[in-house]
N, C-alpha and C. Protein backbone atom coordinates (compact mmCIF):
# COMPACT_ATOMS: atom_id res chain seq x y z
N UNK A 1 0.83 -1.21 0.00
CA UNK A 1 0.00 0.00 0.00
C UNK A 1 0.87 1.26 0.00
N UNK A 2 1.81 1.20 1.26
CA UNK A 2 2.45 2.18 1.07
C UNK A 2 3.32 2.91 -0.27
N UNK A 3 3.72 2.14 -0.89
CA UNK A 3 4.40 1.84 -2.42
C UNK A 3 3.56 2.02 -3.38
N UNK A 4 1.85 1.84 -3.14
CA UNK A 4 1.48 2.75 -4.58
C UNK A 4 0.78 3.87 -4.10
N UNK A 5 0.91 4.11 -2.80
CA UNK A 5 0.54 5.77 -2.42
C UNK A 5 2.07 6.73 -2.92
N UNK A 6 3.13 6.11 -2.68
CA UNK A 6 4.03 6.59 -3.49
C UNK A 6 4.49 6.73 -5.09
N UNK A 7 3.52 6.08 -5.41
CA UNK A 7 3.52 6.12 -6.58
C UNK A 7 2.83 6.94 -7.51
N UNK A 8 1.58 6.84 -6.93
CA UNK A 8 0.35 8.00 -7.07
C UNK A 8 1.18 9.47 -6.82
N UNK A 9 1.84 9.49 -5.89
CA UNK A 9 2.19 11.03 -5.07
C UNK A 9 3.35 11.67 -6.50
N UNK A 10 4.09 10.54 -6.74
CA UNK A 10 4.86 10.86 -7.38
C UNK A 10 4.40 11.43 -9.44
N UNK A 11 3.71 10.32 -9.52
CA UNK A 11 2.38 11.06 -10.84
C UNK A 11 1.91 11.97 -10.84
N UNK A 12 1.24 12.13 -9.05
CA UNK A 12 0.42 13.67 -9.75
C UNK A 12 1.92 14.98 -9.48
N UNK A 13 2.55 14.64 -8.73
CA UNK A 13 3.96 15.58 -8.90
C UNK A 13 4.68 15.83 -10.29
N UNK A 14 4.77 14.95 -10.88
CA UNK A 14 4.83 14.99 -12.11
C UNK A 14 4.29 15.48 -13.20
N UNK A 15 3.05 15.44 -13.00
CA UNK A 15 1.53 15.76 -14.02
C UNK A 15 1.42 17.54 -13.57
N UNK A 16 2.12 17.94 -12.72
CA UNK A 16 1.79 19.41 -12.21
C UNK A 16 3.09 19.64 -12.56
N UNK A 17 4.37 19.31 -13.16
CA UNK A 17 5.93 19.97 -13.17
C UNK A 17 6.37 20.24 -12.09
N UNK A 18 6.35 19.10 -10.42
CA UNK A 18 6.71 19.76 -9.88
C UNK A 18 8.07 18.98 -9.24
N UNK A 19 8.90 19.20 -8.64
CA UNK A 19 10.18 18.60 -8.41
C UNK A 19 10.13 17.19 -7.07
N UNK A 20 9.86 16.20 -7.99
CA UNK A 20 10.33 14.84 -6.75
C UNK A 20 11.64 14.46 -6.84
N UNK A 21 12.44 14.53 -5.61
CA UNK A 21 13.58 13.88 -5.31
C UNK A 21 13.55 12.81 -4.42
N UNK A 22 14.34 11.58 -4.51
CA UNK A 22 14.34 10.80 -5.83
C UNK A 22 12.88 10.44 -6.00
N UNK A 23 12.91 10.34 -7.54
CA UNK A 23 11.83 9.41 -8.30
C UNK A 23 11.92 8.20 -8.41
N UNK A 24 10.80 7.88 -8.16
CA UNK A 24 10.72 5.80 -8.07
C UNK A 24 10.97 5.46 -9.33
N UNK A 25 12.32 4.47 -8.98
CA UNK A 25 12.85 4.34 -9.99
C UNK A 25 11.25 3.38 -11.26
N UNK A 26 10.83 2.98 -10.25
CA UNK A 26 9.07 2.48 -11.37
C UNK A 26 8.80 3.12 -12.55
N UNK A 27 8.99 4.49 -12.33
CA UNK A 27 8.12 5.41 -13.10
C UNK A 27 9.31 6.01 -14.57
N UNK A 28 8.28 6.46 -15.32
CA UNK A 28 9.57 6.91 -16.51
C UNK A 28 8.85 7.93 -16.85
N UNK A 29 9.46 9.32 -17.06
CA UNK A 29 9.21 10.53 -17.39
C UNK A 29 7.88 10.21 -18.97
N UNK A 30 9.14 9.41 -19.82
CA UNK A 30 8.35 8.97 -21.21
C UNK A 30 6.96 8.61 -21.10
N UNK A 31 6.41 8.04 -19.89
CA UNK A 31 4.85 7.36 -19.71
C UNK A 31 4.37 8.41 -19.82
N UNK A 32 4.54 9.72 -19.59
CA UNK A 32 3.75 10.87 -19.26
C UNK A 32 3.67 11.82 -20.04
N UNK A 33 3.28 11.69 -21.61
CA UNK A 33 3.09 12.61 -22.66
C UNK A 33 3.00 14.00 -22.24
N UNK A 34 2.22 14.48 -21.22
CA UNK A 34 1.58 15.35 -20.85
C UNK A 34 3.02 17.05 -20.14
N UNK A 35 4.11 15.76 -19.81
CA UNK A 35 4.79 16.52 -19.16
C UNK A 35 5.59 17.47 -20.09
N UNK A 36 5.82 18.58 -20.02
CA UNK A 36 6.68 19.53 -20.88
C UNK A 36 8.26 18.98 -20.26
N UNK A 37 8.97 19.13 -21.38
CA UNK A 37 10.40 18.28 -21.08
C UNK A 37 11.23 18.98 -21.87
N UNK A 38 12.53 19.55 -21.68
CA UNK A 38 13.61 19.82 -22.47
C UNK A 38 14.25 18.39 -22.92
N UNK A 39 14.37 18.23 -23.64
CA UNK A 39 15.42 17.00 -24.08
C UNK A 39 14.47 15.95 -22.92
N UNK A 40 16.33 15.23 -22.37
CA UNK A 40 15.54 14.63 -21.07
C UNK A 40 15.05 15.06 -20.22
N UNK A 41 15.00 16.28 -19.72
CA UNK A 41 14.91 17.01 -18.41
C UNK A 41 13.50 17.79 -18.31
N UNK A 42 12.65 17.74 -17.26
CA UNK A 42 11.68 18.05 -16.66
C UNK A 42 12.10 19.76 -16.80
N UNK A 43 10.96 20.64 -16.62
CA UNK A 43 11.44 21.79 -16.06
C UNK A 43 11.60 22.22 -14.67
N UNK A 44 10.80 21.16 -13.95
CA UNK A 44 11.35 21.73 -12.22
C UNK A 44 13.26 21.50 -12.90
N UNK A 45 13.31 20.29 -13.32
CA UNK A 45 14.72 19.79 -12.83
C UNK A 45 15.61 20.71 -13.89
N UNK A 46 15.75 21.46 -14.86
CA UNK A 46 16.32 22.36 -15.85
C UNK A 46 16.02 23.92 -14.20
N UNK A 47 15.81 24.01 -13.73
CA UNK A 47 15.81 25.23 -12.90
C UNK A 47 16.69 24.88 -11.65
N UNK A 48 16.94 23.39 -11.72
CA UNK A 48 17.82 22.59 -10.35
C UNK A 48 19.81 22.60 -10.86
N UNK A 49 19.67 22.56 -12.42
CA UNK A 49 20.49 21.90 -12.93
C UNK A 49 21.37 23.66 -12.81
N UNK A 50 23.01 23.20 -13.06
CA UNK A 50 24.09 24.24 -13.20
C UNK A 50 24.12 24.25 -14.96
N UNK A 51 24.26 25.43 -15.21
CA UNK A 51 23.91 26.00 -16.42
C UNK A 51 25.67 26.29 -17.03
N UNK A 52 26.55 25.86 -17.36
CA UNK A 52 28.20 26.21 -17.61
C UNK A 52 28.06 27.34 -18.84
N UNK A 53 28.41 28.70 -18.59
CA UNK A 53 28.88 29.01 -20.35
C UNK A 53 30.84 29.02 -19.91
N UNK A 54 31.34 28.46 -21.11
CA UNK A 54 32.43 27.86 -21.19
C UNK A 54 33.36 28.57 -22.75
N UNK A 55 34.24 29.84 -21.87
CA UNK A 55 34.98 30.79 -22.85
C UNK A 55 36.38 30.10 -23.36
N UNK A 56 36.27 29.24 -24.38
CA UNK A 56 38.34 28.96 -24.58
C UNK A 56 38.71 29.88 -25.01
N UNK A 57 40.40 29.94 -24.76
CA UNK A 57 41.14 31.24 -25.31
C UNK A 57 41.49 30.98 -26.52
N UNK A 58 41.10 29.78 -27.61
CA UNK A 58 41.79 30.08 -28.64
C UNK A 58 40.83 28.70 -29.62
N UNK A 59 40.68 28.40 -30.87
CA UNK A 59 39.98 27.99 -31.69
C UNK A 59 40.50 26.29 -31.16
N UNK A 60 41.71 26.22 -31.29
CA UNK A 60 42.33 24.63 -30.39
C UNK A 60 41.49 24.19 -29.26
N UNK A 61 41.27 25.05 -28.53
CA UNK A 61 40.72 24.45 -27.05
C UNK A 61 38.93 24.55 -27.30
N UNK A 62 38.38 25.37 -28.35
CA UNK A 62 37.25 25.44 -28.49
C UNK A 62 36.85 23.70 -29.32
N UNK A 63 37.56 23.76 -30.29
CA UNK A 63 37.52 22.04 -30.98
C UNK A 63 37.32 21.33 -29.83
N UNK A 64 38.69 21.13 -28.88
CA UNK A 64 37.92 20.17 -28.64
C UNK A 64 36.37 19.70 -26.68
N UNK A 65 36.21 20.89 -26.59
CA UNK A 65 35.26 21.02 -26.59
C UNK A 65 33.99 21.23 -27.26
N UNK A 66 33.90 21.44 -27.97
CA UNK A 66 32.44 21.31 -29.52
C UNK A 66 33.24 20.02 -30.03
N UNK A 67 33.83 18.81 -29.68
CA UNK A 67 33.77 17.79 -29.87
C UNK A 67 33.99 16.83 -28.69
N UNK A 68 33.22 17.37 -27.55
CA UNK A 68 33.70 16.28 -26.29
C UNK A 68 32.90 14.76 -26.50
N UNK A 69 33.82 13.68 -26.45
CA UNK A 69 33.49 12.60 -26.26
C UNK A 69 32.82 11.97 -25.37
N UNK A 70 33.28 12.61 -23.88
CA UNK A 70 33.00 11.61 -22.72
C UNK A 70 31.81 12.72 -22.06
N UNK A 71 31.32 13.43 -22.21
CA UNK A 71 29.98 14.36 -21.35
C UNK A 71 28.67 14.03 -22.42
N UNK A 72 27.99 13.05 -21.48
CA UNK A 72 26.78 12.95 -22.05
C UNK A 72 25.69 13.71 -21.30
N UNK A 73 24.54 13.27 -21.56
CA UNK A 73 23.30 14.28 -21.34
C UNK A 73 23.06 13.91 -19.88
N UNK A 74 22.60 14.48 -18.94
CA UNK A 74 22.41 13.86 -17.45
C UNK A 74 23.76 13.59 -16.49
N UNK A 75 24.60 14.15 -16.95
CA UNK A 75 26.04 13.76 -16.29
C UNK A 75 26.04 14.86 -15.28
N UNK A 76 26.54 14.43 -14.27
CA UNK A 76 27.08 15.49 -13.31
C UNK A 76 28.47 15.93 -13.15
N UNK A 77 29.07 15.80 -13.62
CA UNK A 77 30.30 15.91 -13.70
C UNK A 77 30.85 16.04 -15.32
N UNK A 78 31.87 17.19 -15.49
CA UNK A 78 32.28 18.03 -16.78
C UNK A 78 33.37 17.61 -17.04
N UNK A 79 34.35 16.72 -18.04
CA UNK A 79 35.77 16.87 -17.96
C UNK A 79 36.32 17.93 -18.23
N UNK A 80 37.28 18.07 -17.98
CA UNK A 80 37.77 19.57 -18.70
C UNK A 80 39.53 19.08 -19.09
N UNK A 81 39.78 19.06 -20.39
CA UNK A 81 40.79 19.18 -20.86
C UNK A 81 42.27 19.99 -20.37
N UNK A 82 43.31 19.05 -20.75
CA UNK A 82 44.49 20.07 -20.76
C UNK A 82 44.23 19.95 -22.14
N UNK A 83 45.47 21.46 -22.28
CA UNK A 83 45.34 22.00 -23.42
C UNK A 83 46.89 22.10 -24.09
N UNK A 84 48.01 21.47 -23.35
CA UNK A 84 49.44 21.65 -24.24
C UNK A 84 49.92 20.67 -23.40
N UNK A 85 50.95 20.15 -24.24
CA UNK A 85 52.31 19.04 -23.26
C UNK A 85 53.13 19.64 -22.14
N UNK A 86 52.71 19.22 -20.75
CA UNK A 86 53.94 20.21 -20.27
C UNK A 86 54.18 18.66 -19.11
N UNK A 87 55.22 18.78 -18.77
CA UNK A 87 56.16 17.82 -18.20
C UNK A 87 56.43 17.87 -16.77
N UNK A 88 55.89 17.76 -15.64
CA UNK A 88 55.86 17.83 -14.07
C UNK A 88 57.15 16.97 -13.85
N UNK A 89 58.00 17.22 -13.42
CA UNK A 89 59.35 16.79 -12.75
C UNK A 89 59.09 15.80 -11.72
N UNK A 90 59.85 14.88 -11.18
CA UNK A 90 60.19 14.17 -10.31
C UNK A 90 59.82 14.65 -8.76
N UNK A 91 58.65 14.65 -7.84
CA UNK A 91 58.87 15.71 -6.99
C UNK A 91 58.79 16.99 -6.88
N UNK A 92 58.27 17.43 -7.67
CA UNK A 92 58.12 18.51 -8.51
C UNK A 92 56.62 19.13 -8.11
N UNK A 93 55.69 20.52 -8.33
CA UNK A 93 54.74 20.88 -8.46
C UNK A 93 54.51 21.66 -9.53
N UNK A 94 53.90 21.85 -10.24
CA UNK A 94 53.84 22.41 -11.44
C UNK A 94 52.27 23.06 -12.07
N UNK A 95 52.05 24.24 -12.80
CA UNK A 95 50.77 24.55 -12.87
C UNK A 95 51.01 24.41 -14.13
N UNK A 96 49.43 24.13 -14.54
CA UNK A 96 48.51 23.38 -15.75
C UNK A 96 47.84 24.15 -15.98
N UNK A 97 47.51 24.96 -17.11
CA UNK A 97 47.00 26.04 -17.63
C UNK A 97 45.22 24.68 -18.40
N UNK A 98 44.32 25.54 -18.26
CA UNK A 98 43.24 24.57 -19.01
C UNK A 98 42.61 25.23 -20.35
N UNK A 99 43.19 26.81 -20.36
CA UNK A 99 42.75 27.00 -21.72
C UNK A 99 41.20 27.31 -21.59
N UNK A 100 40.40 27.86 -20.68
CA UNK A 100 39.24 28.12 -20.59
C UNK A 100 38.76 28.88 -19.36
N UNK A 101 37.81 29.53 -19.42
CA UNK A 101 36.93 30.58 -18.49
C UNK A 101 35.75 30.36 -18.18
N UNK A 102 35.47 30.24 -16.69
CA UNK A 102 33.76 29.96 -17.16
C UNK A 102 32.67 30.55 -16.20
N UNK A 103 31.90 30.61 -16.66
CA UNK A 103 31.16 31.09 -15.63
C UNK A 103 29.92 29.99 -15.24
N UNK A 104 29.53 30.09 -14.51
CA UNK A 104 28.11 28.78 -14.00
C UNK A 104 27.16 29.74 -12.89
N UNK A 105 26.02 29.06 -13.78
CA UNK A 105 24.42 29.69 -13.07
C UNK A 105 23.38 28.79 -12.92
N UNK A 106 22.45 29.10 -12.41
CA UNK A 106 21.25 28.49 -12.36
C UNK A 106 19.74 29.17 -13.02
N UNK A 107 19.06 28.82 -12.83
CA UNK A 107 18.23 29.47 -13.70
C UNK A 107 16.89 29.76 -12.35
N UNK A 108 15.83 31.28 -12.74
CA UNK A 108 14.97 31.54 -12.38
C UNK A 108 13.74 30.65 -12.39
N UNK A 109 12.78 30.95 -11.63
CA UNK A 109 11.74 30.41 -11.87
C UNK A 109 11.07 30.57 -13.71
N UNK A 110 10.90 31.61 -14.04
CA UNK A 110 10.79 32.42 -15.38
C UNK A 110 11.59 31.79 -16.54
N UNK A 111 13.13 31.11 -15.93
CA UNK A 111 13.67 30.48 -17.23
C UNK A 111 15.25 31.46 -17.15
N UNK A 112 15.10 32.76 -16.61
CA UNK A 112 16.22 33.71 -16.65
C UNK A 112 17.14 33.23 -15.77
N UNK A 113 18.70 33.84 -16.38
CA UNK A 113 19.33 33.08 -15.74
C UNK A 113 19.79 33.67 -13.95
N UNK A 114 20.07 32.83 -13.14
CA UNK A 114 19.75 33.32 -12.05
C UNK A 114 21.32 34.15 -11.64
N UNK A 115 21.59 34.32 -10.30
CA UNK A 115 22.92 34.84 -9.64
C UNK A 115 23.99 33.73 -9.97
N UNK A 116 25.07 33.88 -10.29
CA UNK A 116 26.25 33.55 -10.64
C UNK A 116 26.45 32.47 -9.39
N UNK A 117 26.61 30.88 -9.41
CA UNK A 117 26.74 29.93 -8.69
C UNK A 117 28.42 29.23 -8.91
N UNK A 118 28.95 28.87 -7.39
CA UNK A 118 30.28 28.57 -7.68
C UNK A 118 30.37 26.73 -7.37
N UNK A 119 31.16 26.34 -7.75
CA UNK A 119 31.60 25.25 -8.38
C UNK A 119 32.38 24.60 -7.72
N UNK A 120 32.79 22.65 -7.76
CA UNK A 120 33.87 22.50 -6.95
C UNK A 120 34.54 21.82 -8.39
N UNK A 121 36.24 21.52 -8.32
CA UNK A 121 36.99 20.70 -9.82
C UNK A 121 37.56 19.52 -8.67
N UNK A 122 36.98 18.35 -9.13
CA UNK A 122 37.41 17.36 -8.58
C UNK A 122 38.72 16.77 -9.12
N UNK A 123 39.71 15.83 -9.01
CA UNK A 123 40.21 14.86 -9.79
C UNK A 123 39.45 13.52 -10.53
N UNK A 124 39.96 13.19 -11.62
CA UNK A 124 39.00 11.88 -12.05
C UNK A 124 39.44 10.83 -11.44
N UNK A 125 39.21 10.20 -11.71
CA UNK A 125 39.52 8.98 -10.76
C UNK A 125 40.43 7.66 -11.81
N UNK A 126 40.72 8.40 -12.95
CA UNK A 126 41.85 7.84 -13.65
C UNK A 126 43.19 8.68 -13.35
N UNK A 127 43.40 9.49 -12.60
CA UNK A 127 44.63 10.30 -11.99
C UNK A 127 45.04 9.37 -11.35
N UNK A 128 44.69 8.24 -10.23
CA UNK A 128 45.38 7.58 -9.94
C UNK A 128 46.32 6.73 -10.65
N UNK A 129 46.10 6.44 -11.82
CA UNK A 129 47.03 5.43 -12.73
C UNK A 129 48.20 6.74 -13.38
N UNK A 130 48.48 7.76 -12.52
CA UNK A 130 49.48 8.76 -13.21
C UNK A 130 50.06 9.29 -11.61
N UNK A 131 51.19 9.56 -11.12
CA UNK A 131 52.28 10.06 -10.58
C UNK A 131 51.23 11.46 -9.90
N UNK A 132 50.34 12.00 -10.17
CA UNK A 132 50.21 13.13 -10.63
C UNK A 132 49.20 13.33 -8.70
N UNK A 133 49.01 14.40 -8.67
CA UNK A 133 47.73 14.45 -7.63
C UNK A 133 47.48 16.05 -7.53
N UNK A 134 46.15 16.81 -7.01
CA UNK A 134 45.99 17.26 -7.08
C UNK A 134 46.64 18.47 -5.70
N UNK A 135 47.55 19.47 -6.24
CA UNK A 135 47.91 20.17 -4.83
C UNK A 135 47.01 20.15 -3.59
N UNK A 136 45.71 20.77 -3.71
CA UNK A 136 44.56 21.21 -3.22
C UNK A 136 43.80 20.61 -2.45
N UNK A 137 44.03 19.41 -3.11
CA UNK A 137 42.64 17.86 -3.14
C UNK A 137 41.86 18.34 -4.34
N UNK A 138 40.59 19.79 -3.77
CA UNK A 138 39.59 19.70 -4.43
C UNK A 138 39.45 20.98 -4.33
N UNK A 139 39.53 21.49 -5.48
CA UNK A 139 39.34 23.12 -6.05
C UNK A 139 38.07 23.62 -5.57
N UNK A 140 38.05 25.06 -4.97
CA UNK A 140 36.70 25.57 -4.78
C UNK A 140 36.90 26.92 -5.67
N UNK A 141 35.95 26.47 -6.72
CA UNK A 141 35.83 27.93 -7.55
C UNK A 141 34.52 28.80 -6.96
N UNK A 142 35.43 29.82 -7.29
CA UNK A 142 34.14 31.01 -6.56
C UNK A 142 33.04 31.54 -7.67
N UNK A 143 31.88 31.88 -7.17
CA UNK A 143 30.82 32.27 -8.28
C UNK A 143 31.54 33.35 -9.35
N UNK A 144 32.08 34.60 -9.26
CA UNK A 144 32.49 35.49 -9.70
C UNK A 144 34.12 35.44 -10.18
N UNK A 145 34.56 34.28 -10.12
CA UNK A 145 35.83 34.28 -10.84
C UNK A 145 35.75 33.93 -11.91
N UNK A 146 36.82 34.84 -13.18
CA UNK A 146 36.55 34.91 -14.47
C UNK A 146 37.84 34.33 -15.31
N UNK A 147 38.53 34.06 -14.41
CA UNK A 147 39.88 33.96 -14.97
C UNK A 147 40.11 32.55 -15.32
N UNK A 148 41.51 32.62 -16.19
CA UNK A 148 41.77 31.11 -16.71
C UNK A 148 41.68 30.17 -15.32
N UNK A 149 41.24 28.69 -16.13
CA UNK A 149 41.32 27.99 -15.13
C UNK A 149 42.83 27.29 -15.09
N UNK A 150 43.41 26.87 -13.73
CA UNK A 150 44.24 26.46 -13.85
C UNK A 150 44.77 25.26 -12.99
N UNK A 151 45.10 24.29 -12.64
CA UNK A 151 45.47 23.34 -12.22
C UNK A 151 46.98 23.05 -11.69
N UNK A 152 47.40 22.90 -10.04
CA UNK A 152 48.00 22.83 -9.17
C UNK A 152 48.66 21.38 -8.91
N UNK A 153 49.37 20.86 -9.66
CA UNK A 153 50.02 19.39 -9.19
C UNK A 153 51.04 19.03 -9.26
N UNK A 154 50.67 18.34 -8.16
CA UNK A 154 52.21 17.34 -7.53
C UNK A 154 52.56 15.83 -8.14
N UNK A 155 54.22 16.16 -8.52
CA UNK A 155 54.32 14.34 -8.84
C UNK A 155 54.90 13.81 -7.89
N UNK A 156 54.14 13.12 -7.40
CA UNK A 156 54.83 12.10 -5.97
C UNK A 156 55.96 11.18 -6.36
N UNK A 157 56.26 11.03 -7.43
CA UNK A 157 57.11 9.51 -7.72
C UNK A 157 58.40 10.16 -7.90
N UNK A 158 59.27 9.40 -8.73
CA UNK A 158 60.65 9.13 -8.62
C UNK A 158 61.28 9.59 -10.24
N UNK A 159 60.21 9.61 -10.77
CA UNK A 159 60.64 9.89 -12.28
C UNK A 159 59.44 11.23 -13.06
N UNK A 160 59.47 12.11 -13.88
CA UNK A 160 58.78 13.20 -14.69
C UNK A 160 58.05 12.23 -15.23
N UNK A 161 56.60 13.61 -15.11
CA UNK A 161 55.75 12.96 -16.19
C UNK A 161 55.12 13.63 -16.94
N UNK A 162 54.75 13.60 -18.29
CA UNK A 162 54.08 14.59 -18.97
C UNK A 162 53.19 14.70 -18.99
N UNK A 163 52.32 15.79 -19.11
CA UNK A 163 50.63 16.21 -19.57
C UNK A 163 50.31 15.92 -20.65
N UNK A 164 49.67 15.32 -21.49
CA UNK A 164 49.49 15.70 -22.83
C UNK A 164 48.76 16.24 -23.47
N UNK A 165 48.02 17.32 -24.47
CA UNK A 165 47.22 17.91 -25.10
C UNK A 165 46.34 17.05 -24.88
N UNK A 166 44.98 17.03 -24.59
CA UNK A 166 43.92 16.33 -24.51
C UNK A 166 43.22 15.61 -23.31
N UNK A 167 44.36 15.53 -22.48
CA UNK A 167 44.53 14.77 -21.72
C UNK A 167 43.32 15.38 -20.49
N UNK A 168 42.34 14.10 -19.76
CA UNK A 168 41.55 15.01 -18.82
C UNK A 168 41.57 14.30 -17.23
N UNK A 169 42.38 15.23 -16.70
CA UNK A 169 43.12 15.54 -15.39
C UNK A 169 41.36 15.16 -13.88
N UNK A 170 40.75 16.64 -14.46
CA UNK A 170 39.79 16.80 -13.47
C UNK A 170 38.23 17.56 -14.07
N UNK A 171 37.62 17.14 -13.32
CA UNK A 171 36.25 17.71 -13.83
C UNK A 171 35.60 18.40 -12.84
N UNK A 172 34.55 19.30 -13.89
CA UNK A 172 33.98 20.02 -12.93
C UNK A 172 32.57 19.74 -12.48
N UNK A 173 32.19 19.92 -11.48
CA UNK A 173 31.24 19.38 -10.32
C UNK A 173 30.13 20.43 -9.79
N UNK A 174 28.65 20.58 -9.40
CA UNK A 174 28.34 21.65 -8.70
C UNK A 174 28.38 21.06 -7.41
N UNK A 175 27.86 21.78 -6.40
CA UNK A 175 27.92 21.57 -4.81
C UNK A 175 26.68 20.56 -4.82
N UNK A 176 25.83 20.40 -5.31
CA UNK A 176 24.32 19.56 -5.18
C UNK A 176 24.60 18.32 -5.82
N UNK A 177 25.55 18.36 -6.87
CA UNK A 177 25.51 17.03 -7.54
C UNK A 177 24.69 16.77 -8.82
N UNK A 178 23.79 18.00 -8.98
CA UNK A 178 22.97 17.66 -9.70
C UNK A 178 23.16 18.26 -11.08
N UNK A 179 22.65 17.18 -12.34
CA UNK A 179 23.59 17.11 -13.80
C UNK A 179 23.58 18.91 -13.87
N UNK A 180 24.58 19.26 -15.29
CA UNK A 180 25.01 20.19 -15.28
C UNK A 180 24.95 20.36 -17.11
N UNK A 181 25.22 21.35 -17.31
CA UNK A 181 24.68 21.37 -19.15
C UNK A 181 26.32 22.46 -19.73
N UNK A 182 26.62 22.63 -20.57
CA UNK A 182 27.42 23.59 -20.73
C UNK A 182 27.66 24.00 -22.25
N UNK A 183 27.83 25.05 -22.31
CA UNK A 183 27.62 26.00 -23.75
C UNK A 183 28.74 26.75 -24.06
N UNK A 184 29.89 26.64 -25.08
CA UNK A 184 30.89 27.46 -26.05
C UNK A 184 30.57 28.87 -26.21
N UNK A 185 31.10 29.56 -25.54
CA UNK A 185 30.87 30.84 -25.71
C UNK A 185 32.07 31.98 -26.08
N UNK A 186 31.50 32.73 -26.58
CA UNK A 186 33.11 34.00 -27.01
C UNK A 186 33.25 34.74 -26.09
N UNK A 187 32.17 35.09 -25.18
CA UNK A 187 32.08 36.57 -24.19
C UNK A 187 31.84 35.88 -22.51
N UNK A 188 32.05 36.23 -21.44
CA UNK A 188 31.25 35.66 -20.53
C UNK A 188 31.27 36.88 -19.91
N UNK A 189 30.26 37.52 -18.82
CA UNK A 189 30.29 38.34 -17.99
C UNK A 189 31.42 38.92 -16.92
N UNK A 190 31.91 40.04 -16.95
CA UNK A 190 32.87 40.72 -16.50
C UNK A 190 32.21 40.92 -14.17
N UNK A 191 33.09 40.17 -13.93
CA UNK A 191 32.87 40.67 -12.46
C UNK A 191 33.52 41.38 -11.43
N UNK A 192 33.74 41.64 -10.57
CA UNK A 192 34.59 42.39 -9.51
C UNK A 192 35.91 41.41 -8.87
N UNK A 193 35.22 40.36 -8.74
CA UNK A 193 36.93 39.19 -8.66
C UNK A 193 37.53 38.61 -9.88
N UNK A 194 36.96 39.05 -10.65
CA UNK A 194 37.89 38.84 -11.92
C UNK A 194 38.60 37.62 -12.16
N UNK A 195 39.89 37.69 -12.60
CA UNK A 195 40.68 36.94 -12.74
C UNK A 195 41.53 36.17 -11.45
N UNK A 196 41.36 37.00 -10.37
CA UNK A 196 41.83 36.56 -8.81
C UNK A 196 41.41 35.23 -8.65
N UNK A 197 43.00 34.31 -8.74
CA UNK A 197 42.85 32.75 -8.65
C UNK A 197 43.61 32.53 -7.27
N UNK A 198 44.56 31.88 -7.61
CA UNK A 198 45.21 31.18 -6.64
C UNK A 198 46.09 32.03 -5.48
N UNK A 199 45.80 31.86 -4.20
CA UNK A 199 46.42 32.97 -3.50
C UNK A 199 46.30 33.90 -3.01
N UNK A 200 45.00 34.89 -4.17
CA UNK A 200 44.71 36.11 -4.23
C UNK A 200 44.15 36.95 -3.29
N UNK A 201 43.94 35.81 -2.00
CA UNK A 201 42.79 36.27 -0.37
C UNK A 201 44.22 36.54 0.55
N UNK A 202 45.57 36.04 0.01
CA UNK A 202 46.29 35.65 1.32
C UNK A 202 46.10 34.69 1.62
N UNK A 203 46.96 34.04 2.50
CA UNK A 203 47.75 32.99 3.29
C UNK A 203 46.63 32.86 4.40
C-alpha cells in the first residue's frame, strides 16, 4: 500500500511539473506525454540543474570542446581538458594552464538566468594510474571568478611525467551534484573578482 501511495504522489507531482527527489525508480518521465520536457529534463529539474557558459582562449581548445566525447546528457560531472604538453618533474609541483573561463548559473523560476553559482573541480579517478595528484585535493571555484582555469600538481614519484594535449586531469562538479549542461561561448560576464585565482585572499 504504502508503495502505490508513493507512486500516485509521485504522478500527480509529475503531471503538475513539480520537483520529486528521488523518483521511483518504477516510473519513466516517457509514460507521461503530458509533461513539458527539455530534451531529457523536466522543467522543475532544468531550474535545479548548473547551467556552464564555457569561454576557450583560442579555436584549439574550443575544438575540442564542440567535440567532447566523454559528457553525455544527465552527467554530473564536466571533464575539462588540458590543453598543451607540459612535463611535471620528479617531486616537482607544477601549474597546468586549461585554456578556458567559465562562468556557472542556475536558472529563475521564469527560465532567466539566475545569480552567478560557484563550483567544486574534482580529480578523475583515472589520476590515480598517473604520478600526478591534485595540490589542493579539491578546487573551490568562486561564483564570480573569471579567470583562466588552472590546475595545481604534484608528482609524488621518482621519475617526470608529462601532460598531454587532450589529456583530462579533473572535472567540474556543482555543490548539489545535480547534472550540469554547458555551452561554447566568445564573451562571458565581466565581475569584480575577476581573474583573482590562486592565492589572491592571502595565506
Amino acid at each position: 500500500m504504502r508503495l502505490i501511495n508513493r507512486i500516485t504522489l509521485d504522478v500527480c507531482n509529475l503531471l503538475e511539473n513539480k520537483c520529486v527527489f528521488p523518483l521511483n525508480p518504477i516510473l519513466s518521465i516517457s509514460r507521461f506525454p503530458k509533461i513539458k520536457r527539455v530534451g531529457f529534463y523536466s522543467p522543475c529539474l532544468i531550474k535545479r540543474m548548473m547551467h556552464v557558459l564555457l569561454k576557450p582562449n583560442n579555436d584549439e581548445v574550443k575544438a575540442l570542446y564542440q567535440n567532447h566525447k566523454s559528457f553525455y546528457e544527465g552527467d554530473c560531472g564536466l571533464d575539462l581538458f588540458c590543453v598543451e604538453d607540459q612535463t611535471v618533474e620528479a617531486h616537482d609541483t607544477s601549474i597546468i594552464n586549461l585554456g578556458i573561463r567559465v562562468s556557472a548559473f542556475k536558472k529563475l523560476e521564469d527560465g532567466r538566468p539566475a545569480k552567478s553559482v560557484g563550483w567544486l573541480m574534482f580529480p578523475r579517478s583515472s589520476m590515480a594510474k598517473t604520478p600526478l595528484r591534485l595540490s589542493n585535493s579539491v578546487g573551490v571555484i568562486d561564483p564570480q571568478f573569471r579567470g583562466e582555469l588552472r590546475l595545481s600538481l604534484d608528482n609524488i614519484k621518482d621519475f617526470p611525467y608529462t601532460v598531454k594535449k587532450g589529456d583530462r586531469l579533473v572535472q567540474m562538479v556543482s555543490y548539489d551534484g545535480e547534472p550540469i549542461t554547458f555551452e561554447v561561448v566568445d564573451e562571458l560576464d565581466e565581475t569584480q573578482r575577476g581573474s583573482k585565482g590562486f592565492g589572491s585572499t592571502g595565506r
